[in-house]
PDB file of N, CA and C in Angstrom:
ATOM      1  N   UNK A   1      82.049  93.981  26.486  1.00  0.00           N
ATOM      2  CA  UNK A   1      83.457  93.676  26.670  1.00  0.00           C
ATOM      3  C   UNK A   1      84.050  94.502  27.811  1.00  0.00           C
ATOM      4  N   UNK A   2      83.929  95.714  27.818  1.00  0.00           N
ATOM      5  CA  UNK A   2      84.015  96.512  28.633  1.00  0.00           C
ATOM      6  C   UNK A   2      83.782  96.260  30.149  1.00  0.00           C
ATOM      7  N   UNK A   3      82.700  95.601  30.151  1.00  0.00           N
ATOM      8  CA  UNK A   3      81.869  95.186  31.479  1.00  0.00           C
ATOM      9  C   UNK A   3      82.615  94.122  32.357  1.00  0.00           C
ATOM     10  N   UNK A   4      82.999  93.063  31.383  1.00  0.00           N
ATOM     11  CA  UNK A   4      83.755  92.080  31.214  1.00  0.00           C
ATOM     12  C   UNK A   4      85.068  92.097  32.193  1.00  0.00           C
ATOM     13  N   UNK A   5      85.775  93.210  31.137  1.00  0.00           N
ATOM     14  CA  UNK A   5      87.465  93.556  31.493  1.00  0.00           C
ATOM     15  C   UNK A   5      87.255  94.562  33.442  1.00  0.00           C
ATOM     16  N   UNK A   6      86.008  95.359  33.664  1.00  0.00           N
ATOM     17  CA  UNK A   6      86.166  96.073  34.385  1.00  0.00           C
ATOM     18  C   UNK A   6      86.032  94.583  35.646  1.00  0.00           C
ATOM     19  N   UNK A   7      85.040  93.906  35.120  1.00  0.00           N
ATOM     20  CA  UNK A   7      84.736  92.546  36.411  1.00  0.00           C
ATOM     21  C   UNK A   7      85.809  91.856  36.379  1.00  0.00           C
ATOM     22  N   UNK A   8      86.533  91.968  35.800  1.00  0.00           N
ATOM     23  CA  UNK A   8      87.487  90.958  36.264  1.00  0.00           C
ATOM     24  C   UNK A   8      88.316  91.528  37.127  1.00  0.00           C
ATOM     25  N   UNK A   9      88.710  92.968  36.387  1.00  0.00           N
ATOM     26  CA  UNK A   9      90.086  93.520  37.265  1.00  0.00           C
ATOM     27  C   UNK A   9      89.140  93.878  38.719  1.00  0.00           C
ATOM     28  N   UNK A  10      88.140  94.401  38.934  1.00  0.00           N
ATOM     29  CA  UNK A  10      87.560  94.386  40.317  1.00  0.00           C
ATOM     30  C   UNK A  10      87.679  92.681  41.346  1.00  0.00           C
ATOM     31  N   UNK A  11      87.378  91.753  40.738  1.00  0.00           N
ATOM     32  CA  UNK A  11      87.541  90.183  41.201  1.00  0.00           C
ATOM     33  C   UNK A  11      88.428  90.079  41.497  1.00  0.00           C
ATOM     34  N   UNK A  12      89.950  90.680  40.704  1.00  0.00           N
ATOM     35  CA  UNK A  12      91.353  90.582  40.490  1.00  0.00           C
ATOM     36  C   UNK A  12      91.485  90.902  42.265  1.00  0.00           C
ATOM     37  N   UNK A  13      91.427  92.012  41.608  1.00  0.00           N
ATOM     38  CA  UNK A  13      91.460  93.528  43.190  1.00  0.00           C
ATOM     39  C   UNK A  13      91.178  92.903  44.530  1.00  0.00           C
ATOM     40  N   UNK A  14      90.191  92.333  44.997  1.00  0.00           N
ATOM     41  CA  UNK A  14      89.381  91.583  46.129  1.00  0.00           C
ATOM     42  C   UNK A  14      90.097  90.575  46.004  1.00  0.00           C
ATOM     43  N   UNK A  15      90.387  89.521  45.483  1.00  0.00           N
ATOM     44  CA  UNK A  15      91.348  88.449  45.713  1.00  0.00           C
ATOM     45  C   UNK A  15      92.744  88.584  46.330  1.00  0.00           C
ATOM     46  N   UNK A  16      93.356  89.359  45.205  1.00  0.00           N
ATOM     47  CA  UNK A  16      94.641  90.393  45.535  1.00  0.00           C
ATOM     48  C   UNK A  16      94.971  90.989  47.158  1.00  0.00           C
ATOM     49  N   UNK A  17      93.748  91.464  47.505  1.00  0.00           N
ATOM     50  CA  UNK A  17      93.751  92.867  48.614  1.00  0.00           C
ATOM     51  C   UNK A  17      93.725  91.141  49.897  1.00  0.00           C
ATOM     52  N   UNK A  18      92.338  90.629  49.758  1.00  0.00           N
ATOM     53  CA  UNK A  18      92.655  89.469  50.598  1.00  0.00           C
ATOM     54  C   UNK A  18      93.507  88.596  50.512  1.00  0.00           C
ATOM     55  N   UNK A  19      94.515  88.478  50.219  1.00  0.00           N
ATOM     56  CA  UNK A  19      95.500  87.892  49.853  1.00  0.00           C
ATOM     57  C   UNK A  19      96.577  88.445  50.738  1.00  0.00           C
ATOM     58  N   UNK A  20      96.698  89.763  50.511  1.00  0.00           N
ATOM     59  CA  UNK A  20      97.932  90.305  51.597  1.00  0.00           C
ATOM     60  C   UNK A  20      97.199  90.731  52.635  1.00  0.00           C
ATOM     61  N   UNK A  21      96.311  90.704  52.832  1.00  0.00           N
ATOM     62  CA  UNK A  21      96.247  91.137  54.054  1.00  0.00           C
ATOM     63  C   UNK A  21      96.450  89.858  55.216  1.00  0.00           C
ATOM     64  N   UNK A  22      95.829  88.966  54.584  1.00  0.00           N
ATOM     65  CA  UNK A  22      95.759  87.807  55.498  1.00  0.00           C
ATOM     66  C   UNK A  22      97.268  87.237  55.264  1.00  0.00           C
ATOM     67  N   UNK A  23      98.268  87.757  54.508  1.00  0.00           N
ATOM     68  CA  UNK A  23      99.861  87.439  55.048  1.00  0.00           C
ATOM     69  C   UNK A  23     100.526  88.992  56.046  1.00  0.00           C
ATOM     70  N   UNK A  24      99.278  89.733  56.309  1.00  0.00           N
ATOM     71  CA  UNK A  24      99.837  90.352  57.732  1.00  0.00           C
ATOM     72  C   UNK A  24      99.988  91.968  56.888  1.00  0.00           C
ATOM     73  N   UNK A  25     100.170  92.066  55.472  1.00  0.00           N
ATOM     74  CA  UNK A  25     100.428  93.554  54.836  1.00  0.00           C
ATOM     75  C   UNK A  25      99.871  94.610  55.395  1.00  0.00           C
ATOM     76  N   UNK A  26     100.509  95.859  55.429  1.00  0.00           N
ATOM     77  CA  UNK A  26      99.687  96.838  55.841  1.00  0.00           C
ATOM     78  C   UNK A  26      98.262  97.178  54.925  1.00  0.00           C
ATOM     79  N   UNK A  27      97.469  98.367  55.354  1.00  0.00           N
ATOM     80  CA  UNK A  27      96.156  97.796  54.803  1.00  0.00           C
ATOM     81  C   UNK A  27      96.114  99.119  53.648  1.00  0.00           C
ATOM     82  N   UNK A  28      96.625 100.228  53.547  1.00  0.00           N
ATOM     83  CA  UNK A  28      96.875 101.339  52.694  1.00  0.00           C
ATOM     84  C   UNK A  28      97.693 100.963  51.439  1.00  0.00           C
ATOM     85  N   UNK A  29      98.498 100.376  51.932  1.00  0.00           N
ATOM     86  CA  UNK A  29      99.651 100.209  50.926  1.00  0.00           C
ATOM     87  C   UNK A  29      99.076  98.679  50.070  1.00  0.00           C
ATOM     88  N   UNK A  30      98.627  97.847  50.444  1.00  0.00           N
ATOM     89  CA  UNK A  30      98.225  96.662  49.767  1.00  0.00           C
ATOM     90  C   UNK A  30      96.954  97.381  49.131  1.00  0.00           C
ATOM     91  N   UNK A  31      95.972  98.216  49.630  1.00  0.00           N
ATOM     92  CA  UNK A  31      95.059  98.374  48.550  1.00  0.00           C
ATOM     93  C   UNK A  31      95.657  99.809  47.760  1.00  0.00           C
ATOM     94  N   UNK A  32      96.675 100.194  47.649  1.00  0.00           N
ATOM     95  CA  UNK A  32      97.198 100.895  46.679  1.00  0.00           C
ATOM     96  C   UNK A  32      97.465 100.497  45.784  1.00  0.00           C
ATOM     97  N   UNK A  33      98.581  98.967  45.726  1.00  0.00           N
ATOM     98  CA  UNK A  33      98.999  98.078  45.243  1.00  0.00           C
ATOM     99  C   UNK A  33      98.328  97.427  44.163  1.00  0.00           C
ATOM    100  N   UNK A  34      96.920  96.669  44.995  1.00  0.00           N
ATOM    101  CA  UNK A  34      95.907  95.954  43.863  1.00  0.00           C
ATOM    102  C   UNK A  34      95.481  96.835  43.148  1.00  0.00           C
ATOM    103  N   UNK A  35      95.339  98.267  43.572  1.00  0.00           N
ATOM    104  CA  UNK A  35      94.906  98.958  42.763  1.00  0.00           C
ATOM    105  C   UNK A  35      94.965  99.560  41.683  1.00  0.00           C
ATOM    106  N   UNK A  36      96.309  99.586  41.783  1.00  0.00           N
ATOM    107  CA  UNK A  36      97.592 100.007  40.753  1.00  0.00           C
ATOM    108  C   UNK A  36      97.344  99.029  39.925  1.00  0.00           C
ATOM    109  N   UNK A  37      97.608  97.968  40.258  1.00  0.00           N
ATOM    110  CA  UNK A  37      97.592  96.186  39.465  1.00  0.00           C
ATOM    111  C   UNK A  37      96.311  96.340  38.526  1.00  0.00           C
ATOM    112  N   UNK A  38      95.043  96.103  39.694  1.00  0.00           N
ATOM    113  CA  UNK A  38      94.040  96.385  38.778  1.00  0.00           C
ATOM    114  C   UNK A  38      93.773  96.687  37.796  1.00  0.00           C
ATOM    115  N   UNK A  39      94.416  98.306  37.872  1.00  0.00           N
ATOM    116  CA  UNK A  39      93.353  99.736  36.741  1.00  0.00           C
ATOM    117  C   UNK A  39      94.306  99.163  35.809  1.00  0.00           C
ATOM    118  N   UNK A  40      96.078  98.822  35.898  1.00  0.00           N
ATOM    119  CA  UNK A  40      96.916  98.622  34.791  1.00  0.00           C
ATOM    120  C   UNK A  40      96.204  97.331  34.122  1.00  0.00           C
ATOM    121  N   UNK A  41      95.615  96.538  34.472  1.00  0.00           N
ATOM    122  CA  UNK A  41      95.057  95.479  33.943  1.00  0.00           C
ATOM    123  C   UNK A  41      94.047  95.845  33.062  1.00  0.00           C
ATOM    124  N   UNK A  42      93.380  96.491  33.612  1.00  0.00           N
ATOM    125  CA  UNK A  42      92.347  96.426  33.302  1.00  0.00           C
ATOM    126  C   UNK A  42      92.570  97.561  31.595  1.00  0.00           C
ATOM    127  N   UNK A  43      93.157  98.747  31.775  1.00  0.00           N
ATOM    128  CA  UNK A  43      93.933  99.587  31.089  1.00  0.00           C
ATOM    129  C   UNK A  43      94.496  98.688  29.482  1.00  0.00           C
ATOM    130  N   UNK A  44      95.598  97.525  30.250  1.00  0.00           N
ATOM    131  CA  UNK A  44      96.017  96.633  29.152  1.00  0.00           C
ATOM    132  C   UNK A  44      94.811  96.019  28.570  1.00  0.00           C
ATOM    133  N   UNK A  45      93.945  95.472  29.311  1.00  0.00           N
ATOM    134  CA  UNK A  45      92.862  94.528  28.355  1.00  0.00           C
ATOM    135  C   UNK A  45      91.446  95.441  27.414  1.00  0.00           C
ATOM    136  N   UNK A  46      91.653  96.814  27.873  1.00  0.00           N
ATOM    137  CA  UNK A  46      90.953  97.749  26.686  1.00  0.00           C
ATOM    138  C   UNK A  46      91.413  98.173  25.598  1.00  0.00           C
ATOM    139  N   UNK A  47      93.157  98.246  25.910  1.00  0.00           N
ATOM    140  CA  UNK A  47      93.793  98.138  24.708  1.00  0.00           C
ATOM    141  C   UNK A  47      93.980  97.612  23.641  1.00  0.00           C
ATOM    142  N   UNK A  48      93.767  96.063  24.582  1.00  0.00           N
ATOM    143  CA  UNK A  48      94.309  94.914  23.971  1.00  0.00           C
ATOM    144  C   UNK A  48      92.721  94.711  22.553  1.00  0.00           C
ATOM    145  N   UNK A  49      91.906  94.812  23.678  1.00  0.00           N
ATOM    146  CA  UNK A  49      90.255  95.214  22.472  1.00  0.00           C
ATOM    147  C   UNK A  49      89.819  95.993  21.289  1.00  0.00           C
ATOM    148  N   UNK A  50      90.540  96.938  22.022  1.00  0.00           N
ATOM    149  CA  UNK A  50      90.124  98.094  21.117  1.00  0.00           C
ATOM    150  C   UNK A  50      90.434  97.914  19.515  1.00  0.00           C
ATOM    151  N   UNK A  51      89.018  98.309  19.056  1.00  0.00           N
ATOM    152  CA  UNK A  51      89.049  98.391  18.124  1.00  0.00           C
ATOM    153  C   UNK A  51      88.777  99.496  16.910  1.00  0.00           C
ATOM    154  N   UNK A  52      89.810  99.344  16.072  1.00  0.00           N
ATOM    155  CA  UNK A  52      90.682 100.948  15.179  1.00  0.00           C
ATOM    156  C   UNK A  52      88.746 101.474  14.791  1.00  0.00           C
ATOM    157  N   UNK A  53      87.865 100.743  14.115  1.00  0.00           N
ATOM    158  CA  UNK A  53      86.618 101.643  13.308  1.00  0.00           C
ATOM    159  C   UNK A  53      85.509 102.215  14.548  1.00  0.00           C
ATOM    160  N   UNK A  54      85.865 101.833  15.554  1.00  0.00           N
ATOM    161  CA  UNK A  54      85.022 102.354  16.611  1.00  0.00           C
ATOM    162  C   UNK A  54      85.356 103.285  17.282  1.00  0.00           C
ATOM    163  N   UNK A  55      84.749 104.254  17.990  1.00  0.00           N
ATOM    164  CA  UNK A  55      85.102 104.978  18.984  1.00  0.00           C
ATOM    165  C   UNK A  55      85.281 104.218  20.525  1.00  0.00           C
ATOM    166  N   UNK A  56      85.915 103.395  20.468  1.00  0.00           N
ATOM    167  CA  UNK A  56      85.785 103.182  22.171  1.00  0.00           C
ATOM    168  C   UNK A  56      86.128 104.040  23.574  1.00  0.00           C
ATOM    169  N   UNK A  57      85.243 104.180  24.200  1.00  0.00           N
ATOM    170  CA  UNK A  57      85.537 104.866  25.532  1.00  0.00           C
ATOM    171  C   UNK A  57      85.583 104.710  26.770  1.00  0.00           C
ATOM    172  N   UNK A  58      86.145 104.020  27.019  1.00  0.00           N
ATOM    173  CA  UNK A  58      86.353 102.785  28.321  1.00  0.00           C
ATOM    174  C   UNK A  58      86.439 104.195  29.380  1.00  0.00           C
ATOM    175  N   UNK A  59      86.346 105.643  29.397  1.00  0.00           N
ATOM    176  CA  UNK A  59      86.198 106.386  30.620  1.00  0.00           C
ATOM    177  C   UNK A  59      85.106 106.014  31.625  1.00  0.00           C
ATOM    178  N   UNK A  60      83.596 105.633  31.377  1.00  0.00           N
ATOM    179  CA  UNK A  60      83.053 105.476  32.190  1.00  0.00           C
ATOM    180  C   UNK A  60      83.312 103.681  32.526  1.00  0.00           C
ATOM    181  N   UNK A  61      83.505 103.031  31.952  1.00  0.00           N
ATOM    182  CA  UNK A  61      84.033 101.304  32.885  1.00  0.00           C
ATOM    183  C   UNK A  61      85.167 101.854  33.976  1.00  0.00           C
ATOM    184  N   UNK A  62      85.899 102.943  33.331  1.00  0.00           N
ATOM    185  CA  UNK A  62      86.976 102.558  34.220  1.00  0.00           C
ATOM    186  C   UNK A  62      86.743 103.780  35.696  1.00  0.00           C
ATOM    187  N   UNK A  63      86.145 104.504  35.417  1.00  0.00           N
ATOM    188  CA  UNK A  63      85.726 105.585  36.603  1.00  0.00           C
ATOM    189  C   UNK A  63      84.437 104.169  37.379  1.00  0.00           C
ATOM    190  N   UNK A  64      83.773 103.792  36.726  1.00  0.00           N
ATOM    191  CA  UNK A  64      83.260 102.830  37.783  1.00  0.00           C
ATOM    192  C   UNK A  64      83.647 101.494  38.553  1.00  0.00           C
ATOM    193  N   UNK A  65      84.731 101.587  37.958  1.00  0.00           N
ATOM    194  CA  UNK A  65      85.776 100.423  38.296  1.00  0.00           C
ATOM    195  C   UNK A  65      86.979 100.830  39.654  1.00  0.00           C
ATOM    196  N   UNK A  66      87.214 102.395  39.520  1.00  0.00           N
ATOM    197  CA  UNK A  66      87.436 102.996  40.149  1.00  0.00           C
ATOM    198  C   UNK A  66      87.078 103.343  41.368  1.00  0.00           C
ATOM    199  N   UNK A  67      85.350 103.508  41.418  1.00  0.00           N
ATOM    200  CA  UNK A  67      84.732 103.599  42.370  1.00  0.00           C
ATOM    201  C   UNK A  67      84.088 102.051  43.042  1.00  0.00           C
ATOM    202  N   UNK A  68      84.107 101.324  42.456  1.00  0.00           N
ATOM    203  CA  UNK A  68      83.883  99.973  42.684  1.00  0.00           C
ATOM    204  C   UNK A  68      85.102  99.115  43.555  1.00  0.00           C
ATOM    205  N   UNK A  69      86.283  99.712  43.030  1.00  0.00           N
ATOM    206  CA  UNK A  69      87.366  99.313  43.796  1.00  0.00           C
ATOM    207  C   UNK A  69      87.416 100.325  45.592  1.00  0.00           C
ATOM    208  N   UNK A  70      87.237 101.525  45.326  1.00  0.00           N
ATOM    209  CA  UNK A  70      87.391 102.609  46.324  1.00  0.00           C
ATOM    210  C   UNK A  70      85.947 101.805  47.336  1.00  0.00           C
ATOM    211  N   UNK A  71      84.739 101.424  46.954  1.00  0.00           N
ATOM    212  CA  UNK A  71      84.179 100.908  47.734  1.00  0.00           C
ATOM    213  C   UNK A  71      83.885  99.334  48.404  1.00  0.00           C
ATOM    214  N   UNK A  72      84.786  99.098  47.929  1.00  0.00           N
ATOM    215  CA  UNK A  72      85.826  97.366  48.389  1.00  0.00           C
ATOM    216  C   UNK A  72      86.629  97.653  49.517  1.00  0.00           C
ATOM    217  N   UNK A  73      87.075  98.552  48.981  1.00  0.00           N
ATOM    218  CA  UNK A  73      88.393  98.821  50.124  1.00  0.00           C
ATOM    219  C   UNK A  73      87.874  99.675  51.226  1.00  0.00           C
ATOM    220  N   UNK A  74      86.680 100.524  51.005  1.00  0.00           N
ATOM    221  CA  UNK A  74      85.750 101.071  52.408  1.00  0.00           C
ATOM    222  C   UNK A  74      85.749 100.075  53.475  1.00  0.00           C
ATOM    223  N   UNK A  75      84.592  99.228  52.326  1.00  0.00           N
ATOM    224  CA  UNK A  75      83.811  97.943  53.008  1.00  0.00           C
ATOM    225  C   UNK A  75      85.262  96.908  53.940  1.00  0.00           C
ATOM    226  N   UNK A  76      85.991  96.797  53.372  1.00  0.00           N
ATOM    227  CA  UNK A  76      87.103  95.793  53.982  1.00  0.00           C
ATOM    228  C   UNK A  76      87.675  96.729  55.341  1.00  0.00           C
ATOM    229  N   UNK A  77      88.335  98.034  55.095  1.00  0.00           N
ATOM    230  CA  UNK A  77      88.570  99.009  56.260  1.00  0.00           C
ATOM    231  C   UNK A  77      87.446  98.653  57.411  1.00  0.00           C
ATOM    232  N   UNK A  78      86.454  99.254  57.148  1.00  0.00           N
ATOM    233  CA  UNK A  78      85.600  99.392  58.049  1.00  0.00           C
ATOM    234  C   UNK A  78      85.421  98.052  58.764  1.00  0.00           C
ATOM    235  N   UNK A  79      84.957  96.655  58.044  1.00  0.00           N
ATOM    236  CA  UNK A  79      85.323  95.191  59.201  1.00  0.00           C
ATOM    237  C   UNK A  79      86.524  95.163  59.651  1.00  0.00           C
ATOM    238  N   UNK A  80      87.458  95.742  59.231  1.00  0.00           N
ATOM    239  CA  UNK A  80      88.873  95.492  59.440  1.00  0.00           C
ATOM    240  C   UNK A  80      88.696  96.123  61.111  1.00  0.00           C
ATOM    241  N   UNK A  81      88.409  97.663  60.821  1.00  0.00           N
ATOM    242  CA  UNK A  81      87.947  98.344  62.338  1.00  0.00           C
ATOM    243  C   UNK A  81      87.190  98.137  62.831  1.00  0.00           C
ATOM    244  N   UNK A  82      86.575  97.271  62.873  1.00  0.00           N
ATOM    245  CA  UNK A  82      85.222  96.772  63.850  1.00  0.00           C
ATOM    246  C   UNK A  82      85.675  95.718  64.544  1.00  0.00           C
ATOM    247  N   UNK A  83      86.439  94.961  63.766  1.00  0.00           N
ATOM    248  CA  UNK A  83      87.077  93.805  64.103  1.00  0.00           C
ATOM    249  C   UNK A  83      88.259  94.197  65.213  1.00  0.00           C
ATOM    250  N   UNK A  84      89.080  95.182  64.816  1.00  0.00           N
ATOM    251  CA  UNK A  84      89.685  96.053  65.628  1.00  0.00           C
ATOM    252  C   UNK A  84      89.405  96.190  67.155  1.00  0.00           C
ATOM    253  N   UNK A  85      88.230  96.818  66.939  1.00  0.00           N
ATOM    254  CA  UNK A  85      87.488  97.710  67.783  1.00  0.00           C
ATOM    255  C   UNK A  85      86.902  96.720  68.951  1.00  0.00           C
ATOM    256  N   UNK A  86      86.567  95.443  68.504  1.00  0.00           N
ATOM    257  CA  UNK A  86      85.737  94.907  69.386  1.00  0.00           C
ATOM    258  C   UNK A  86      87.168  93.896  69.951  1.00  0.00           C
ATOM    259  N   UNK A  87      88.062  93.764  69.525  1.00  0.00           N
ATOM    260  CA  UNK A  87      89.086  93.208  70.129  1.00  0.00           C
ATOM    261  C   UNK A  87      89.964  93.737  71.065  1.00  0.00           C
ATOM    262  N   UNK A  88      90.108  95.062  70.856  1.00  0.00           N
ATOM    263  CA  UNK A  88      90.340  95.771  72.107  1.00  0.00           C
ATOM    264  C   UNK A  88      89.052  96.193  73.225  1.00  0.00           C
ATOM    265  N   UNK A  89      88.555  96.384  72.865  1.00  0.00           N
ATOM    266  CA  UNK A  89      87.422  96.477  73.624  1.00  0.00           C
ATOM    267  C   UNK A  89      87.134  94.942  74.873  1.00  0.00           C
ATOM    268  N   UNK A  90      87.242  93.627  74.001  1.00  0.00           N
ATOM    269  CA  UNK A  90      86.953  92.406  74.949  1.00  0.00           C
ATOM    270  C   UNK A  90      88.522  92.917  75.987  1.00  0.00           C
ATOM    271  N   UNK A  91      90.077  93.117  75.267  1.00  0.00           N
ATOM    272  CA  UNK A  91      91.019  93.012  76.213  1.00  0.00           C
ATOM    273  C   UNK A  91      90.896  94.141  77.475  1.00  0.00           C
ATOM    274  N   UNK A  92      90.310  95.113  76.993  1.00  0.00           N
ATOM    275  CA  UNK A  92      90.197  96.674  78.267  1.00  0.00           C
ATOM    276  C   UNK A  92      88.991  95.979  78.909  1.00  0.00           C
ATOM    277  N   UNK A  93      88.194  95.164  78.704  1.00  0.00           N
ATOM    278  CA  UNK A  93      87.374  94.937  79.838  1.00  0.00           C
ATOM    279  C   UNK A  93      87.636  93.808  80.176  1.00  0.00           C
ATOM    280  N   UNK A  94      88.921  93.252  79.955  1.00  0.00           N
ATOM    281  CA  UNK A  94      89.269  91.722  80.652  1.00  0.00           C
ATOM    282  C   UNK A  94      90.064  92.174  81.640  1.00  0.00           C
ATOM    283  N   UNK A  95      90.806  93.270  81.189  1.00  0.00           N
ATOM    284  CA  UNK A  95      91.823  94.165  81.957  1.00  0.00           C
ATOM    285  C   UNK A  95      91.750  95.042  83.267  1.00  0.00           C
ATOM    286  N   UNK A  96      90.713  95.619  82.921  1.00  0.00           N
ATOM    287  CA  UNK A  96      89.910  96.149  84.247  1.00  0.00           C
ATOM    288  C   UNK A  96      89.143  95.606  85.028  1.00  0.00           C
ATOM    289  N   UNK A  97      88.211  94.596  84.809  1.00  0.00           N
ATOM    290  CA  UNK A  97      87.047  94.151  85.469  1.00  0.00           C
ATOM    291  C   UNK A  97      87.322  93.193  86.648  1.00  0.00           C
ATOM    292  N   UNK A  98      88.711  92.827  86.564  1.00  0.00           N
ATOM    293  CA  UNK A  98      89.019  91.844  87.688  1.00  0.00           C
ATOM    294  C   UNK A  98      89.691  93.055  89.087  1.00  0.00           C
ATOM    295  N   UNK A  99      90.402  94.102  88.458  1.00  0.00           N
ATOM    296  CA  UNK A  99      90.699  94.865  89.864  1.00  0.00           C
ATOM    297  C   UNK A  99      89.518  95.820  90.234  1.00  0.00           C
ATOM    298  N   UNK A 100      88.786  96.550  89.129  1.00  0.00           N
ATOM    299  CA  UNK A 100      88.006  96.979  89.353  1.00  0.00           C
ATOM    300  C   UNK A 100      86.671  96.262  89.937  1.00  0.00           C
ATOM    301  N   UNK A 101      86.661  95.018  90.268  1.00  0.00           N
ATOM    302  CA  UNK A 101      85.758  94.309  90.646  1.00  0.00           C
ATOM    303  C   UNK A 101      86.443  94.079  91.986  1.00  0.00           C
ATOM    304  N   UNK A 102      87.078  94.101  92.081  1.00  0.00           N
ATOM    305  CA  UNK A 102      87.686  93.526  93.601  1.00  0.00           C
ATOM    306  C   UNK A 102      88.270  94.958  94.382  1.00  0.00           C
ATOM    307  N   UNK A 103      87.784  95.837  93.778  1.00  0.00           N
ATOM    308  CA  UNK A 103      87.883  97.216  94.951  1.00  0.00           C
ATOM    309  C   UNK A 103      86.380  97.702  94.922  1.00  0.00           C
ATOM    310  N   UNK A 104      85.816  97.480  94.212  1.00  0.00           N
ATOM    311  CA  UNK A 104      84.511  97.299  94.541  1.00  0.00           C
ATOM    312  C   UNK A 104      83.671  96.391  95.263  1.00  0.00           C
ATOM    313  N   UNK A 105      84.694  95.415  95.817  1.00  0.00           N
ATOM    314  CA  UNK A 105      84.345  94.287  96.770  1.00  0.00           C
ATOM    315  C   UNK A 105      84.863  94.863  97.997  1.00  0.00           C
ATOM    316  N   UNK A 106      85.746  95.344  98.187  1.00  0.00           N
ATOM    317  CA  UNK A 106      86.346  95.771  99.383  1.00  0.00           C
ATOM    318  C   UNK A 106      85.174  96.856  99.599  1.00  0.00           C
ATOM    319  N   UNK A 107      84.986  97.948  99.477  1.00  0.00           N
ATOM    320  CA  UNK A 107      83.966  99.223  99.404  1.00  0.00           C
ATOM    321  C   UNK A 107      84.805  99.748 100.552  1.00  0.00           C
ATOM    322  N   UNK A 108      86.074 100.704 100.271  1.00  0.00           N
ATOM    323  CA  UNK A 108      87.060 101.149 101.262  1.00  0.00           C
ATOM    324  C   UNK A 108      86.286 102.778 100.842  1.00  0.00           C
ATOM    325  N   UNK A 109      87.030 103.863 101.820  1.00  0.00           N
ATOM    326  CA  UNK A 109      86.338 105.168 101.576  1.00  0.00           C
ATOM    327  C   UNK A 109      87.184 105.369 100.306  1.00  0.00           C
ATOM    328  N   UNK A 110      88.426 105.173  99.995  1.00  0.00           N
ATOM    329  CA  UNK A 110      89.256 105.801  98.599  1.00  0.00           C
ATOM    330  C   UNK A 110      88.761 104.688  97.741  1.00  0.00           C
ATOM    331  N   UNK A 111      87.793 104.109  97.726  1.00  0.00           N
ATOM    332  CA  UNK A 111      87.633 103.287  95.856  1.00  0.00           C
ATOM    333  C   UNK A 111      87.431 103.835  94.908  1.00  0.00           C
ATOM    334  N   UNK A 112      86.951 105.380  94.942  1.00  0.00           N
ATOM    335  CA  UNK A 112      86.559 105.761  93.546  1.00  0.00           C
ATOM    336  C   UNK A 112      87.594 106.783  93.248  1.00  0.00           C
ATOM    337  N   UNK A 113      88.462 106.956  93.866  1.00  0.00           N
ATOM    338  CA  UNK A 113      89.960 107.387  93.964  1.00  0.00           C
ATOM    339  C   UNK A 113      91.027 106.461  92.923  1.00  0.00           C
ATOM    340  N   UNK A 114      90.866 105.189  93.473  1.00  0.00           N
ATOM    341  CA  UNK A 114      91.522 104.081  93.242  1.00  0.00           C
ATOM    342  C   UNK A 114      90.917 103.918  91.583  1.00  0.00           C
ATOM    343  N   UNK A 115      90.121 103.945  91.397  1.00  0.00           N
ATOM    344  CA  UNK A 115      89.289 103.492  90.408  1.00  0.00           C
ATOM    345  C   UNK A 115      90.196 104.156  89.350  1.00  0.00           C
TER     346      UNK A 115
END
């Protein structure tokens, strides 16, 4: 059951997180958000289980649920910055390569001045 309640609120989380981001949200604050959402979910539906003759101890579902969420939101950061990264990267070399190509066509004594 346990296993259950932690997969969902993680599914929750990843739906959630892609959800705002792709309406433009910042990327800290939306996975704070699902996260919050999440663990409270997930929190309510151990409650909602629990049962009085057992010991239940939902500490380790929810510390791995925890870390399961914390490594969602790595994984999403990190394409997020790559994606980043290589998009500035195509504009600084769309940006440079046409003057810097054409003072390197000239070959004047100040080009690497100019440069």
């Amino acid at each position: 059951m346990l296993g259950h309640l932690r997969s969902k609120a993680l599914e929750d989380f990843q739906v959630r997180l892609e959800q705002l981001l792709n309406k433009g949200e910042g990327f800290a604050s939306s996975v704070r958000t699902c996260a919050q959402s999440s663990m409270l979910e997930f929190e309510k539906g151990c409650a909602d289980a629990a049962i009085q003759q057992t010991n239940w101890d939902a500490s380790k579902a929810r510390e791995k649920l925890r870390r399961d969420i914390d490594a969602h939101a790595s994984s999403v950061r990190s394409a997020k910055l790559a994606e980043l990264n290589s998009n500035y990267e195509k504009k600084l070399f769309s940006s440079l390569s046409g003057p810097v190509e054409a003072l390197l066509e000239t070959g004047a004594k100040d080009t690497w001045a100019l440069i």
